[in-house]
Protein backbone atom coordinates (compact mmCIF):
# COMPACT_ATOMS: atom_id res chain seq x y z
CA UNK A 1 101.95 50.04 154.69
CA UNK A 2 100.38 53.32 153.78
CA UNK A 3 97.40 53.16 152.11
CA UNK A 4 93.72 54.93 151.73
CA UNK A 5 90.62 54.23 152.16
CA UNK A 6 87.24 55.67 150.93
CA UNK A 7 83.76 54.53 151.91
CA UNK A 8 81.00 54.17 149.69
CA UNK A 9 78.45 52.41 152.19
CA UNK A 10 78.35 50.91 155.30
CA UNK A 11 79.42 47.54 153.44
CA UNK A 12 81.33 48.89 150.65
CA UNK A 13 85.29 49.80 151.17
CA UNK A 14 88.25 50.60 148.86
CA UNK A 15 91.30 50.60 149.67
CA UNK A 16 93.82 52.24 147.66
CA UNK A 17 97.32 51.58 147.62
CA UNK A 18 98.62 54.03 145.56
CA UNK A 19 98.18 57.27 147.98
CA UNK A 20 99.12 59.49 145.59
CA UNK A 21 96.30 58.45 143.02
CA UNK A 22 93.30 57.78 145.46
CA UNK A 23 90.44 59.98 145.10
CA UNK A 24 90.57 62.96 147.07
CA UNK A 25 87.87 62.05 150.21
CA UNK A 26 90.07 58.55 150.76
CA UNK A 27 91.61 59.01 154.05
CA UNK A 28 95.11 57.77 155.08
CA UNK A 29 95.19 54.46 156.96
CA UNK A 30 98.32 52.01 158.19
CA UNK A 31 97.68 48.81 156.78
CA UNK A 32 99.45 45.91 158.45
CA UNK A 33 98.75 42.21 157.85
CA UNK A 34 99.10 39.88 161.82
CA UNK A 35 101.23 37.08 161.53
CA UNK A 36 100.14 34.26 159.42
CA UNK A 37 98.16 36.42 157.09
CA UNK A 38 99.19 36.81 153.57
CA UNK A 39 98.48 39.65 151.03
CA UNK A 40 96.53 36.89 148.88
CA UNK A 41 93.87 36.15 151.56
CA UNK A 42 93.13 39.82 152.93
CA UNK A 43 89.99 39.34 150.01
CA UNK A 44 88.76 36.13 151.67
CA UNK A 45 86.37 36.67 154.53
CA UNK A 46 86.76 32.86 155.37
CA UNK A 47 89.54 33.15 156.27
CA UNK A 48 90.49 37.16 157.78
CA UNK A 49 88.74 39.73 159.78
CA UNK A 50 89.60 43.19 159.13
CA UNK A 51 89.73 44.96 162.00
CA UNK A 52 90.12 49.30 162.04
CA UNK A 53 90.60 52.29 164.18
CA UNK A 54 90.62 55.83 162.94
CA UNK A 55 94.06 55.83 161.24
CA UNK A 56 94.78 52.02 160.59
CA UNK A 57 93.61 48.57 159.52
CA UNK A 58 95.07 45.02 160.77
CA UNK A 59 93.70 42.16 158.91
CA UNK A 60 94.08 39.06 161.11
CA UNK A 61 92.91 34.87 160.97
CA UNK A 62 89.61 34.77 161.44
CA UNK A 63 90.28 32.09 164.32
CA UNK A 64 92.08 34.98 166.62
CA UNK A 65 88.73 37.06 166.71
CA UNK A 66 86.64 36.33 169.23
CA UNK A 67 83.45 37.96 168.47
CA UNK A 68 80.80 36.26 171.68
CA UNK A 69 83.69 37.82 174.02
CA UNK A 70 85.48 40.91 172.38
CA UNK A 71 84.19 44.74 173.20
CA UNK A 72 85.56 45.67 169.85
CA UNK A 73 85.68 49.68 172.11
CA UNK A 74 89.81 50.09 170.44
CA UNK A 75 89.09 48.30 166.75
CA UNK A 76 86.37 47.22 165.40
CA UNK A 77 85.59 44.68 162.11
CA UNK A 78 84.65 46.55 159.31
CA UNK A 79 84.03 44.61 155.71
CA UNK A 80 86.51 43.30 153.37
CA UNK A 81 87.50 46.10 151.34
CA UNK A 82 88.38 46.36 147.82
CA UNK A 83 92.02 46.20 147.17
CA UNK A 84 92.69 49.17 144.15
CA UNK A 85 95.65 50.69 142.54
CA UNK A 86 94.38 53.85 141.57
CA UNK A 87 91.75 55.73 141.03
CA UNK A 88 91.03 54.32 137.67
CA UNK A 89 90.56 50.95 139.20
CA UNK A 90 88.21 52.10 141.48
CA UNK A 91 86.38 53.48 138.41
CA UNK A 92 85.85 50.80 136.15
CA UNK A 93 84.80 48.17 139.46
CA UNK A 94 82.30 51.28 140.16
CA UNK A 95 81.01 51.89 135.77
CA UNK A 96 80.92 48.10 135.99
């Protein structure tokens, strides 16, 4: 799935599913979900990692990540991001 993302911090992530209304320094990523994840848990860190390179995200169980063992050199876990519409969803979490 195409999406965008924009950064506020290092522990603060939107990610905007509506391309065409994401604020203008979001920056395209592929979002895919690994087997056995569903778009209602990509919010709970319980149970996901997300996982990024430069152009993509993969949200996968949180049992598949080995983090004593992994290099994390190709992807590497970033934090859950906030799932938004638009740009106006982004603004009323952020005037909140």
């Amino acid at each position: 799935m195409k999406t965008k993302m924009s950064v506020e911090d290092r522990d603060t992530g939107f990610l905007f599913l509506d391309t065409d209304n994401a604020p203008s320094d979001a920056v395209p990523m592929e979002l895919t979900l690994a087997k056995g994840v569903t778009f209602d848990m990509i919010e709970d860190d319980d149970q996901v990692v997300w996982l990024a390179t430069n152009t993509s995200i993969r949200v996968v169980r949180r049992e598949t990540v080995d983090f004593q063992n992994s290099s994390f050199e190709k992807e590497w876990p970033i934090p859950s991001c906030t799932i938004c519409l638009t740009t106006e969803d982004h603004d009323t979490l952020m005037n909140s």
